[in-house]
Protein backbone atom coordinates (compact mmCIF):
# COMPACT_ATOMS: atom_id res chain seq x y z
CA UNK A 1 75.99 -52.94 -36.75
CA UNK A 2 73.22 -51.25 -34.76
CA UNK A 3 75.01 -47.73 -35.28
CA UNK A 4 75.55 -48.54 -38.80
CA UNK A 5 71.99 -49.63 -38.64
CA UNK A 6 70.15 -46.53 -37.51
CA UNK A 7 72.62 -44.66 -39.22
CA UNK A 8 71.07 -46.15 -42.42
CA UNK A 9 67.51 -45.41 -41.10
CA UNK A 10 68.07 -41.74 -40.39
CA UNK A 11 69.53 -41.01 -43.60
CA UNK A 12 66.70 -42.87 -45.36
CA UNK A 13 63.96 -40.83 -42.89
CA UNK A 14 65.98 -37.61 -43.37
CA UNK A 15 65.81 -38.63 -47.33
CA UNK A 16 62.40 -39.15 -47.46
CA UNK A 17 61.41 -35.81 -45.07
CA UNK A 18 63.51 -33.84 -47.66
CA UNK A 19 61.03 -35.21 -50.43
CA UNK A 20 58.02 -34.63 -48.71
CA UNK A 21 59.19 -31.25 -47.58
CA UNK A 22 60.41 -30.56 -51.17
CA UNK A 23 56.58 -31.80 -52.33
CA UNK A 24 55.02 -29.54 -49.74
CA UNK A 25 56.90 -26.46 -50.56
CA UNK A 26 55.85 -27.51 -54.58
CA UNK A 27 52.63 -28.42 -53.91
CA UNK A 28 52.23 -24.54 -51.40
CA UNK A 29 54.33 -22.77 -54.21
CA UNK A 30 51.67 -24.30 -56.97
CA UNK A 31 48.82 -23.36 -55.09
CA UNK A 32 50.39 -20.34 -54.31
CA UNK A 33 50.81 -19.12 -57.44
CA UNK A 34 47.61 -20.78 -58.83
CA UNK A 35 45.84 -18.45 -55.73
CA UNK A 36 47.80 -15.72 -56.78
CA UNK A 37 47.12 -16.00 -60.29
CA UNK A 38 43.04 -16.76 -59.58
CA UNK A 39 42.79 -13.58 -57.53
CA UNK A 40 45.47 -11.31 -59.41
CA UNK A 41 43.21 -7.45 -59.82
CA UNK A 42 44.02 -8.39 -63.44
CA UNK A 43 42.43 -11.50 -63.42
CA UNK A 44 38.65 -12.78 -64.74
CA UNK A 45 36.55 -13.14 -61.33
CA UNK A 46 34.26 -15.32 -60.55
CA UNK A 47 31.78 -13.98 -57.96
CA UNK A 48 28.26 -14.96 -56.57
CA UNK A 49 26.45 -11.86 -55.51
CA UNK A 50 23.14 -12.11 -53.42
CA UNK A 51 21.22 -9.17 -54.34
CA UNK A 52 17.95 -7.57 -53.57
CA UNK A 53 15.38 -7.29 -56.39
CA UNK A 54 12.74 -4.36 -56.37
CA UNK A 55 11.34 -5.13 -59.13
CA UNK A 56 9.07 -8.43 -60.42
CA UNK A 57 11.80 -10.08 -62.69
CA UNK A 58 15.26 -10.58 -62.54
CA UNK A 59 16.81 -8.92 -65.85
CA UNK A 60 17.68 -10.32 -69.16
CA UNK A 61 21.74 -11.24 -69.42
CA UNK A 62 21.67 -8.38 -72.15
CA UNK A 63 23.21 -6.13 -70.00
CA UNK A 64 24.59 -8.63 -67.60
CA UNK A 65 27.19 -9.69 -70.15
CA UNK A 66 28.40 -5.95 -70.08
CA UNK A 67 29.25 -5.46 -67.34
CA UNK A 68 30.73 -8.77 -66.69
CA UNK A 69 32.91 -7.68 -69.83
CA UNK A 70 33.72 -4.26 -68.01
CA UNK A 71 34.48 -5.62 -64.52
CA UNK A 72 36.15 -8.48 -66.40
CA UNK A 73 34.28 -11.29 -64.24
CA UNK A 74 31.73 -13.75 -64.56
CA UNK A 75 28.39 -12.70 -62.39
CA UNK A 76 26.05 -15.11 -60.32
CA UNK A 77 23.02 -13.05 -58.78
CA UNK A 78 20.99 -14.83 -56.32
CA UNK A 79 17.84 -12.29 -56.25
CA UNK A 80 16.07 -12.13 -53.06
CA UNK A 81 12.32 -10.30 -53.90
CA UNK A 82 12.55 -6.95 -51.29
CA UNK A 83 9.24 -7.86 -50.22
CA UNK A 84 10.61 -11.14 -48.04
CA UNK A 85 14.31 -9.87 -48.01
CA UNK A 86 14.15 -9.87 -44.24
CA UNK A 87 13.01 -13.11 -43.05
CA UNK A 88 15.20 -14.62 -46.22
CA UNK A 89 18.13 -12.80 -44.81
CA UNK A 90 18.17 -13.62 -41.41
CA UNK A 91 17.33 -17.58 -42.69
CA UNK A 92 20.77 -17.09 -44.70
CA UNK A 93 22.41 -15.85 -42.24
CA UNK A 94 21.37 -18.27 -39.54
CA UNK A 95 22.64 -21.53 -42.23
CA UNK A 96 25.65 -19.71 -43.57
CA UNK A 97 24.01 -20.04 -46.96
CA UNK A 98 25.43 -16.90 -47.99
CA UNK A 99 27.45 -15.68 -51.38
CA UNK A 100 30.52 -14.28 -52.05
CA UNK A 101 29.09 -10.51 -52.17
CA UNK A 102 25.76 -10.04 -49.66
CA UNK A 103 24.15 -6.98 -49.82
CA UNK A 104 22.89 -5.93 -46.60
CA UNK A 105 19.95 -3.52 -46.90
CA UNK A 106 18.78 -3.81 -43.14
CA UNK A 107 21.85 -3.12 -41.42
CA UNK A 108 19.67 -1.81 -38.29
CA UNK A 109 18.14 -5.55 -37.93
CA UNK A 110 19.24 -7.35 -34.65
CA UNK A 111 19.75 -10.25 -36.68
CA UNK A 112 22.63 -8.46 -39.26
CA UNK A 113 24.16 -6.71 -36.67
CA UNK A 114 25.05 -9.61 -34.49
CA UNK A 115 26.10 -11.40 -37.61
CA UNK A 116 28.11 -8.44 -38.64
CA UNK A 117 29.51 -7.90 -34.97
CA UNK A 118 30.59 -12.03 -34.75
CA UNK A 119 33.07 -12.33 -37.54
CA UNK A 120 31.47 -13.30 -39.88
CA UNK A 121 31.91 -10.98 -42.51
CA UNK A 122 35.36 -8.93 -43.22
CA UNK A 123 36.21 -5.90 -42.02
CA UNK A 124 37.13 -3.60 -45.01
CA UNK A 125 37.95 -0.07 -43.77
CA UNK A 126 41.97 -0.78 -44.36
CA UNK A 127 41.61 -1.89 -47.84
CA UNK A 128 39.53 0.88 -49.14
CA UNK A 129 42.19 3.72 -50.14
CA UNK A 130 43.93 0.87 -52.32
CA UNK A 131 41.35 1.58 -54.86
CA UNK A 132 40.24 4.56 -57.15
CA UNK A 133 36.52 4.58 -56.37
CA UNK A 134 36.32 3.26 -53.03
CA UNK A 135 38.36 5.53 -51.59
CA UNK A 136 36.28 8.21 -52.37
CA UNK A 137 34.09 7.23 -49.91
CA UNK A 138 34.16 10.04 -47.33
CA UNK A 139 35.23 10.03 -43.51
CA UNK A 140 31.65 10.59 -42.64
CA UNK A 141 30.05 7.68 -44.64
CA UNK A 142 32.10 5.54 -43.55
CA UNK A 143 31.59 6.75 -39.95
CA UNK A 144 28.13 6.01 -40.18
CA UNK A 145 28.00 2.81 -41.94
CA UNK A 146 30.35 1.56 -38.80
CA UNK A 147 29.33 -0.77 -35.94
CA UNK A 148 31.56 0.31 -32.61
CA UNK A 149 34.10 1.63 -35.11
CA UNK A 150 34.62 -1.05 -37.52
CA UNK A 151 33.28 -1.11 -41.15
CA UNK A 152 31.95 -4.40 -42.27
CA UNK A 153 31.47 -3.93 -45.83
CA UNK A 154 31.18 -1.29 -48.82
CA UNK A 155 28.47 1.43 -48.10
CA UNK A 156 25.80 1.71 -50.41
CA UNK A 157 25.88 5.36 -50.71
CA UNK A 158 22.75 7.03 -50.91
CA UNK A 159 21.05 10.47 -50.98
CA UNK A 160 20.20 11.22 -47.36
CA UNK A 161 16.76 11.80 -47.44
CA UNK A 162 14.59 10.39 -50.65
CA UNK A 163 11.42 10.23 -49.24
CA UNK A 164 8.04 12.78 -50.20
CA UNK A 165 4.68 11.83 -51.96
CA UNK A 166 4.17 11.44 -55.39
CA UNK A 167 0.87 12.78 -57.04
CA UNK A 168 -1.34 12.42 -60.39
CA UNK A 169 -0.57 15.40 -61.86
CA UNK A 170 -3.59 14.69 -64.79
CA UNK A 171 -5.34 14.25 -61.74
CA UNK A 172 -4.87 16.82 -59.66
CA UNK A 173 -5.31 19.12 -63.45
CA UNK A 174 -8.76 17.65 -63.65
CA UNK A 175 -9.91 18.44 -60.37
CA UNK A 176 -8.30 21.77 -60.06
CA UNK A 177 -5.90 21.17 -57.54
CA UNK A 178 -2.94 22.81 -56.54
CA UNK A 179 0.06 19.88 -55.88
CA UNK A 180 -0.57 20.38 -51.77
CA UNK A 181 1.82 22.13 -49.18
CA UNK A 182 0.45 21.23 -45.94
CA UNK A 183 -1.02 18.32 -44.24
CA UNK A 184 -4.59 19.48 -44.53
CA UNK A 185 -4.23 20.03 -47.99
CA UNK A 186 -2.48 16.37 -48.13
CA UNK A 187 -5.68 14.93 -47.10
CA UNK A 188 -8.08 17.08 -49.15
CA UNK A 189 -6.37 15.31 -52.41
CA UNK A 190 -6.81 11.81 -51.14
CA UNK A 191 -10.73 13.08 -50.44
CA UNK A 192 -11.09 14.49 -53.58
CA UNK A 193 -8.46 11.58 -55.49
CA UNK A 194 -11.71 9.19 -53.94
CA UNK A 195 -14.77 10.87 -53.91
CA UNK A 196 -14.71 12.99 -56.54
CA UNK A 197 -14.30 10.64 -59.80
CA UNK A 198 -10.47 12.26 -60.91
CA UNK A 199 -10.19 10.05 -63.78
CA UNK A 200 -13.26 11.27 -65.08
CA UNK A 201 -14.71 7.64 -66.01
CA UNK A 202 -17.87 7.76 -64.08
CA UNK A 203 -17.67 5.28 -61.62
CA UNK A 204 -15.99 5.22 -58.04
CA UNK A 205 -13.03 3.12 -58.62
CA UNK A 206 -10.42 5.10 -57.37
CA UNK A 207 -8.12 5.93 -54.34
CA UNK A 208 -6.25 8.38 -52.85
CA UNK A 209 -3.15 6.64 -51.03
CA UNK A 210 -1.93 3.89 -52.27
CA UNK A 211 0.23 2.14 -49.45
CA UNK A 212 1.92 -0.95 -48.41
CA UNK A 213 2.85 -3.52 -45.55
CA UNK A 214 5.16 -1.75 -43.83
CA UNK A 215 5.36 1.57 -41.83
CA UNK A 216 9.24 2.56 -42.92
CA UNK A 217 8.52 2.50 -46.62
CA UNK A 218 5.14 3.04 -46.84
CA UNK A 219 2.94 6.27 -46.33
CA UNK A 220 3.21 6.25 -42.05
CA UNK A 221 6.66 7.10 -41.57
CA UNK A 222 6.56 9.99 -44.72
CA UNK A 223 3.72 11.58 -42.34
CA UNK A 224 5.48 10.99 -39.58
CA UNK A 225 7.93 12.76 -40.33
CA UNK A 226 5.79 15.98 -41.76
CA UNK A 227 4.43 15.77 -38.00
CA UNK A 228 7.57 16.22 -36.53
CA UNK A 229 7.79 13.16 -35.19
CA UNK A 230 11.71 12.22 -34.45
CA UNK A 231 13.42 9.36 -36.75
CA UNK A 232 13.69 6.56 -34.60
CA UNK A 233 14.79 8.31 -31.46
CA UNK A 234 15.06 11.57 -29.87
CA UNK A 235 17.92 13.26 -27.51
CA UNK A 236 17.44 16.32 -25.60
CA UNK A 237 19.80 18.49 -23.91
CA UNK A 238 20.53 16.51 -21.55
CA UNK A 239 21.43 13.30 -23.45
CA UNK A 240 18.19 11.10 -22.71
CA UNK A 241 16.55 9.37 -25.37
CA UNK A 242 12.56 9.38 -26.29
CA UNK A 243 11.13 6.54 -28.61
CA UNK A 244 9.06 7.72 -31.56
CA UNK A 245 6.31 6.00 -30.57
CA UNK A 246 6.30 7.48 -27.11
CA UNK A 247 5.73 11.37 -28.83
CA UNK A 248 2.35 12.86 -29.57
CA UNK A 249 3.56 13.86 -32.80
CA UNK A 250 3.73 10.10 -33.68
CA UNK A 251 -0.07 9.82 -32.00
CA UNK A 252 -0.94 12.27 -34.08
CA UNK A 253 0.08 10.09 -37.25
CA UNK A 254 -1.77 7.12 -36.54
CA UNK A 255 -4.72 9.35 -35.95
CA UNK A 256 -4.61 11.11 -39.47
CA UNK A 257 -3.78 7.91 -41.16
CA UNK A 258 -6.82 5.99 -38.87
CA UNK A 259 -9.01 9.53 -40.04
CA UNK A 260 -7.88 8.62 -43.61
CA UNK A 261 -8.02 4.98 -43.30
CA UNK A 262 -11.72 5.08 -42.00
CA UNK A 263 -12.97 7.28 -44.76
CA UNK A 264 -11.32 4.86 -47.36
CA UNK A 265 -8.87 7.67 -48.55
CA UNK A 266 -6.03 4.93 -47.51
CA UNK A 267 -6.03 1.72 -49.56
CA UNK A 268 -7.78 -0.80 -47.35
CA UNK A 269 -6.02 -3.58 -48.14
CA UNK A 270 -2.35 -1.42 -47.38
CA UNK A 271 -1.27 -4.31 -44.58
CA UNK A 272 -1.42 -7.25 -46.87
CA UNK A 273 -0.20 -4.95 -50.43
CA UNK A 274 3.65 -5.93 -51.11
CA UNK A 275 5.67 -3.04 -52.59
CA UNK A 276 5.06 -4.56 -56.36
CA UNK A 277 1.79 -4.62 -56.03
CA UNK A 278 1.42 -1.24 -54.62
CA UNK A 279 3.36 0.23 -57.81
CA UNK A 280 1.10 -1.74 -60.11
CA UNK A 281 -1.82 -0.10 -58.19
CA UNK A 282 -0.78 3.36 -58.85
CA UNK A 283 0.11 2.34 -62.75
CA UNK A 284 -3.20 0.59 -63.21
CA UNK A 285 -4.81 4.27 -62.15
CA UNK A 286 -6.62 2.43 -59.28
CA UNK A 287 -4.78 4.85 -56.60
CA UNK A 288 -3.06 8.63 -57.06
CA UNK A 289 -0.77 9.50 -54.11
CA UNK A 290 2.47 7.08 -53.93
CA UNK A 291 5.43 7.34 -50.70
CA UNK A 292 8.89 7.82 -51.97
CA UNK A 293 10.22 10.23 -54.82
CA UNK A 294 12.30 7.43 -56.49
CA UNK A 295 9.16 5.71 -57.16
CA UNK A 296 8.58 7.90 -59.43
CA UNK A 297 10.63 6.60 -62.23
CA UNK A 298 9.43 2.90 -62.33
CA UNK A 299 6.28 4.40 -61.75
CA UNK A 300 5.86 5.90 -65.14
CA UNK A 301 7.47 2.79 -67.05
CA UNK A 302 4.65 0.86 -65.15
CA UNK A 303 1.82 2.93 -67.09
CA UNK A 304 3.18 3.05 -70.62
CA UNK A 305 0.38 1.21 -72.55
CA UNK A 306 -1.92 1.24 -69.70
CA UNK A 307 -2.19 4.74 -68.24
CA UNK A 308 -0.47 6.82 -71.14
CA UNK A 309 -1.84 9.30 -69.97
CA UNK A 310 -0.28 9.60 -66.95
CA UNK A 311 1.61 12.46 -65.45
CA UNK A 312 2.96 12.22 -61.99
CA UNK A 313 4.43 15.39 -59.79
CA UNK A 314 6.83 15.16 -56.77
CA UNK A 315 6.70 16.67 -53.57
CA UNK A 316 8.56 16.86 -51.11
CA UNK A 317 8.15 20.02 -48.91
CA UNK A 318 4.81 19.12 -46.62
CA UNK A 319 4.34 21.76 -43.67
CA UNK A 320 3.90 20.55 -40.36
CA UNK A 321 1.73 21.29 -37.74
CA UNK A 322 4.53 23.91 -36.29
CA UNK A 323 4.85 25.27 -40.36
CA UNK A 324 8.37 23.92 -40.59
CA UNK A 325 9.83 21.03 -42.95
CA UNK A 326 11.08 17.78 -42.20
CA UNK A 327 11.79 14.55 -44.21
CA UNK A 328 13.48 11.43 -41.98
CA UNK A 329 17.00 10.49 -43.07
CA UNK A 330 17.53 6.78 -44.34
CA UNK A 331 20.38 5.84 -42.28
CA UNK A 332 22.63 9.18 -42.40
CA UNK A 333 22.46 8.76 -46.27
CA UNK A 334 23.96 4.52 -45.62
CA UNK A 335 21.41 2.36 -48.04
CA UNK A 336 23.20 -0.88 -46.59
CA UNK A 337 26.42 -2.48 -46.84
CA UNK A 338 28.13 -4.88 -49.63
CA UNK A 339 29.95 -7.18 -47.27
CA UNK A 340 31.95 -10.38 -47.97
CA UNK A 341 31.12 -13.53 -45.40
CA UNK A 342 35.05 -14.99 -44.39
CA UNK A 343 32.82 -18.45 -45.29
CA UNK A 344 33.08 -17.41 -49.14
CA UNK A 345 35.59 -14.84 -49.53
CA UNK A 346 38.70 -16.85 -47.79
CA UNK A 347 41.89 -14.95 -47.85
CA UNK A 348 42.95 -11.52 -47.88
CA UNK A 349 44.02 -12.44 -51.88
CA UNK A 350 40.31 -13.18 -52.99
CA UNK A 351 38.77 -10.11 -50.99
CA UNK A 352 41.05 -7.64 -52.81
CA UNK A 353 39.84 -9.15 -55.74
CA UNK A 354 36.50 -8.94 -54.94
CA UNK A 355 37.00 -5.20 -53.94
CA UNK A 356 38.25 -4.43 -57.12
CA UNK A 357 34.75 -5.58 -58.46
CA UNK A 358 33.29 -3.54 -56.16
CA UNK A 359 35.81 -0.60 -57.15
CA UNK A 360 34.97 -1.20 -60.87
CA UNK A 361 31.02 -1.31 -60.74
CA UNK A 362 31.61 2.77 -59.60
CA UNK A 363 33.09 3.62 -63.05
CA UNK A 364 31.31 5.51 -65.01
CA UNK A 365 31.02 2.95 -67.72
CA UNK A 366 29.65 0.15 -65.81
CA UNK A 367 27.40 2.86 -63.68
CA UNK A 368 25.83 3.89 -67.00
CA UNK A 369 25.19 -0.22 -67.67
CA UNK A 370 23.35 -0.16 -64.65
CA UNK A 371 21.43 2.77 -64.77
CA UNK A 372 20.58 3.06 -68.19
CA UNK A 373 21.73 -0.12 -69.89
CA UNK A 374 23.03 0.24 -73.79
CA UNK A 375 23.44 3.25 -75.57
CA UNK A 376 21.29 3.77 -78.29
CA UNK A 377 19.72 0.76 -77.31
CA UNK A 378 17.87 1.90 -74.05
CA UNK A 379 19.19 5.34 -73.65
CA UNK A 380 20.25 8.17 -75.34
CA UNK A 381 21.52 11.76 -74.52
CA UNK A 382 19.62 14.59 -75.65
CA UNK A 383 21.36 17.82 -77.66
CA UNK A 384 21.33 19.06 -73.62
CA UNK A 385 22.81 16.54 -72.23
CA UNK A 386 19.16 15.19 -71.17
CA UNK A 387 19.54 11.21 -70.33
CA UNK A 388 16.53 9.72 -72.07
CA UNK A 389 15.44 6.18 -71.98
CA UNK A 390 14.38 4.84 -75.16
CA UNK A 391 12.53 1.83 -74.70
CA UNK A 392 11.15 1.53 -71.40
CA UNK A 393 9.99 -2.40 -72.24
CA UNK A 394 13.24 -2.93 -72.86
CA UNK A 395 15.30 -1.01 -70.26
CA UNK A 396 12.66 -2.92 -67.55
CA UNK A 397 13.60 -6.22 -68.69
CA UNK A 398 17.04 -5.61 -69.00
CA UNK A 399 18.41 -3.03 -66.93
CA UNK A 400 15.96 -1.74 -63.92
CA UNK A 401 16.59 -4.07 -61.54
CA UNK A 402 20.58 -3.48 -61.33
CA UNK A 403 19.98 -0.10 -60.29
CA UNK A 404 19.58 -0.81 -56.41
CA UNK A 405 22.45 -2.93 -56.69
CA UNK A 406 24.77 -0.39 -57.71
CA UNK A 407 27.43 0.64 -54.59
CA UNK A 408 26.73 4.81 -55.35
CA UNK A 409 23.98 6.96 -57.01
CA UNK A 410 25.83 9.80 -56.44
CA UNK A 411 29.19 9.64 -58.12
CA UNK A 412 28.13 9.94 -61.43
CA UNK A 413 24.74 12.93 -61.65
CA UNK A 414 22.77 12.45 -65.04
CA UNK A 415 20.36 15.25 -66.12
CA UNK A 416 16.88 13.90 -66.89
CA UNK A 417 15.04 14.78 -70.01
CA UNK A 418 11.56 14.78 -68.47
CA UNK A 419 11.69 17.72 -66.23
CA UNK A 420 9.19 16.06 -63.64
CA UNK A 421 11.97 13.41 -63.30
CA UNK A 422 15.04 16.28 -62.90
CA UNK A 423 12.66 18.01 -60.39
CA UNK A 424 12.67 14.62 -58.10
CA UNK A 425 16.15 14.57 -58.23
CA UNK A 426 16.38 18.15 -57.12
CA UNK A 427 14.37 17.67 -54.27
CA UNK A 428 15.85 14.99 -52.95
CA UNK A 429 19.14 16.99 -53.10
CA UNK A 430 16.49 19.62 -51.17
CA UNK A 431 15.78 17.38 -48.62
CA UNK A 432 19.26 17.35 -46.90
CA UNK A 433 18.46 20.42 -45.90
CA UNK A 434 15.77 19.74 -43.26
CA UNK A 435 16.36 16.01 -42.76
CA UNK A 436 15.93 14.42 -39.51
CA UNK A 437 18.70 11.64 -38.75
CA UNK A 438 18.21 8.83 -36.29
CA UNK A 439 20.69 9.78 -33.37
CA UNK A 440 20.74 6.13 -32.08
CA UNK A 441 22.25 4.52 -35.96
CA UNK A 442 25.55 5.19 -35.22
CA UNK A 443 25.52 3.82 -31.40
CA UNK A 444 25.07 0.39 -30.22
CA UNK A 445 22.89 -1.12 -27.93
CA UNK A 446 23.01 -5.02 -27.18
CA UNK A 447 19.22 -5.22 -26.14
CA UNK A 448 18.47 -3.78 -29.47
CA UNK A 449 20.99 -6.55 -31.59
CA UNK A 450 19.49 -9.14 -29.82
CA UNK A 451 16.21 -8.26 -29.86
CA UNK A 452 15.33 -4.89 -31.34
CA UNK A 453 13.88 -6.31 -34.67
CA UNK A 454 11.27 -8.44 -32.33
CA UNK A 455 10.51 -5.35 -30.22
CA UNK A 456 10.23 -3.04 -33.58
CA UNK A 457 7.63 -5.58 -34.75
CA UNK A 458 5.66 -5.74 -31.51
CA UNK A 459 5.18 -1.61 -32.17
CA UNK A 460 4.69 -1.92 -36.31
CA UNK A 461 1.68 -4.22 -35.48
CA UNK A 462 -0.02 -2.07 -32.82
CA UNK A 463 0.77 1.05 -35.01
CA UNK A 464 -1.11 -1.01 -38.42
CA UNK A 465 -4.31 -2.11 -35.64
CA UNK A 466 -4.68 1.06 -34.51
CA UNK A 467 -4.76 2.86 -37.74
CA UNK A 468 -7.34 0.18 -39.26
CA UNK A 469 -9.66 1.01 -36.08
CA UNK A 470 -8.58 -2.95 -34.33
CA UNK A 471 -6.95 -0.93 -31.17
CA UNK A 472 -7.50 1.89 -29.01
CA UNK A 473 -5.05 4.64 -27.53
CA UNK A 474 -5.54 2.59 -24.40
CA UNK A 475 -4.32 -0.58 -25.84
CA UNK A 476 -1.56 1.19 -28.12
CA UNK A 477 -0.22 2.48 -24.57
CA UNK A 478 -0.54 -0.98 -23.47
CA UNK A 479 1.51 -2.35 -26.03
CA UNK A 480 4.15 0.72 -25.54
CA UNK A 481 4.86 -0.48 -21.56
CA UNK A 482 5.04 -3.92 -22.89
CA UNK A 483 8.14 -3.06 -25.30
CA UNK A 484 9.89 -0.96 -22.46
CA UNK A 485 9.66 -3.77 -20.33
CA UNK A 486 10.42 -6.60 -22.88
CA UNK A 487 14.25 -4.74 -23.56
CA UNK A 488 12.72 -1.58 -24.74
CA UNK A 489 13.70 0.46 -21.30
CA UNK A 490 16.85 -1.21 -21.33
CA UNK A 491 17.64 -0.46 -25.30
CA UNK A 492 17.39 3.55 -24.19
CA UNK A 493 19.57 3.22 -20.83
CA UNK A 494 22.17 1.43 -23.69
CA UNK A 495 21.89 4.59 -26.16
CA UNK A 496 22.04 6.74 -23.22
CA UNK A 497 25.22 5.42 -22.07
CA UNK A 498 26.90 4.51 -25.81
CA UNK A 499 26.14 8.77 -26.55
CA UNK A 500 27.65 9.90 -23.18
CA UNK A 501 30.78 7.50 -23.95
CA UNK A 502 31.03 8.62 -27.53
CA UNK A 503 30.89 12.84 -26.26
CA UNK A 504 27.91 13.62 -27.90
């Protein structure tokens, strides 16, 4: 009875096991192929992106529906303004609050590289051949966009070196002014943009640089650079590494921009002016000399109906103190990464998907959405092949702020109609030919993940006092030892070591 018994009861367990293990296997197999049909390349995506946004709105869906028809997926931005996309980063990061596409501007923050070191994003150099665009990305991008040799995201791939200065070209005509070629000459125009009435209205209302709240992006490191001061770091011979900050050259900046600064040729309220409000500045005809050739685009849709007038001129070859040219490098040429937090983007399935978003946004359809928005609508090509943009209201509202968000600006080349416009795109093509590149990006140092953004800021604030006349050399010294001692010393030994183990 007690055989026949249990015999009963395992063939009932072994009956109801079977079921479950048949409802399992239906229940994996239905999610399965509910995954696989979600995240098919074939498939409509949806996708959260957090994106940076350079400009005051976020755009219009006019254009938005577009290219959510051409990538065949349904787009959430979360805009983060570039003026607080650092401290609302690293906030992000630290919660996990994060999308299903980031895009990482800062990649040399301590705070984004440990995130990027930790896991916490996927690592995407296997997948990239798989796709038409992405694997276009060269050996050498890739490379560089690479923490110890592992690539956590899409490179945003840049020109190398975009940076110059941007003059009033009415301006410059009224006063009798050549555009300048040296760094005397640089400061003669912001003399003569103040002092000497170049709008011809009468009244002394005008400056020469306009500037911002930060060194990188504003006029300081531009100058820096035309001093020969190194980007970053510098290596000699013999492998060791030199701060900027630690050359004369840089001294040698922050004096200029202190001499400038003092004689109210440098906007005096640069180190509490945003980037937005710096561009509305120069539009308003309140300043005349603007950091960063690309500017000079947004620039000119800023004016229309207030400075019509206007007529800007890009520079980009400055002579430095030893007559020679240099322009730092942004990164080797890297503007950031689009990477994909593990948190959002679960399985392998969903980031292929995801990829082939990434993938599509490079076509030359959804490029042209980005950059100039609607044919006919906002753009047109000329009987040259000139692209033209039609209604600059328009195109601002609907289709500026996409272009930082778009993973290359140099796949597809578009000749410019306004030849000052063509002329800043050939000199930023110029300026890979003397750029300076930041030896240090491609190396790792864990001093400067933990704590390099914290020691960068110690030196950006003693840099800002000492060109507004708060600090002495003395003092600026002072604050020097106290970054090599705070992890600054140890950040070079680091570098030093990471070059001599990568044979440099």
């Amino acid at each position: 009875m007690n055989k026949k018994k249990d015999g009963k009861a395992a063939a009932l367990n072994l009956l109801i096991a079977s079921q479950l293990l048949l409802a399992a296997c239906s229940s994996d197999s239905e999610k399965a192929s509910s995954q696989s049909q979600k995240y098919d390349p074939g498939s409509k995506l949806e996708v959260s992106w957090m994106a940076m946004l350079h400009t005051p709105s976020a755009p219009t869906d006019v254009v938005l529906d577009k290219i959510e028809e051409a990538t065949n997926a349904d787009i959430q931005f979360n805009w983060v303004p570039a003026a607080s996309q650092e401290e609302r980063m690293t906030a992000a990061l630290a919660s996990g609050e994060l999308s299903d596409i980031v895009s990482l501007n800062l990649v040399s923050n301590s705070s984004v590289r440990q995130s990027l070191k930790s896991g916490m994003f996927w690592e995407v150099e296997k997948y990239l051949d798989d796709y038409d665009n992405l694997k276009e990305i060269s050996e050498e991008t890739r490379t560089a966009a690479s923490i110890e040799g592992k690539l956590y995201g899409v490179p945003f791939q840049k020109d190398i070196a975009r940076s110059g200065l941007l003059f009033r070209k009415d301006w410059l005509d009224n006063l009798g002014l050549k555009p300048p070629s040296t760094l005397d000459e640089v400061y003669e125009v912001a003399r003569a943009f103040t002092e000497d009435d170049p709008d011809g209205n009468g009244k002394n209302d005008t400056v020469g640089f306009g500037d911002r709240n930060e060194l990188r992006y504003g006029s300081f490191k531009t100058l820096s650079s035309y001093f020969g001061t190194p980007n970053e770091w510098a290596v000699n011979e013999n492998g060791k590494f030199t701060a900027e900050f630690e050359t004369q050259a840089y001294k040698d900046t922050m004096e200029y921009s202190r001499k400038l600064y003092k004689n109210g040729y440098l906007d005096k309220d640069f180190a509490v002016t945003p980037k937005n409000d710096q561009m509305d500045k120069f539009a308003q005809g309140k300043t005349g000399i603007f950091t960063g050739l690309v500017g000079l685009t947004g620039l000119m849709n800023l004016a229309e109906g207030i400075q019509n007038e206007m007529e800007i001129i890009p520079v980009n070859k400055i002579k430095g103190p030893d007559g020679d040219y240099h322009i730092w490098s942004e990164d080797s040429g890297i503007g950031g990464l689009l990477a994909f937090p593990k948190s959002e983007v679960k399985t392998e399935a969903e980031l292929k998907r995801v990829l082939q978003f990434v993938n599509d946004l490079m076509d030359k359809e959804v490029f042209m959405l980005m950059t100039g928005g609607i044919e006919g609508k906002h753009y047109e090509f000329d009987e040259n092949g000139a692209y033209k943009i039609l209604d600059n209201d328009a195109w601002q509202q609907d289709v500026q702020p996409f272009a930082s968000s778009r993973p290359s600006d140099q796949k597809h080349q578009l000749k410019e109609a306004d030849p000052n416009k063509q002329l800043m795109k050939e000199q930023i093509k110029e300026n890979a030919e003397f750029a300076v590149f930041d030896p240090a990006f491609p190396l790792e140092s864990p001093t400067a993940s933990e704590r390099g953004t914290e020691l960068e800021k110690l030196i950006i604030d003693a840099t800002i006092k000492y060109i507004m006349g708060e600090m002495d050399e003395k003092q600026f010294d002072e604050e020097v030892e106290k970054w090599k001692k705070s992890g600054g010393d140890s950040m070079r030994t680091e570098y030093e070591e990471a070059y001599k183990k990568a044979g440099k």
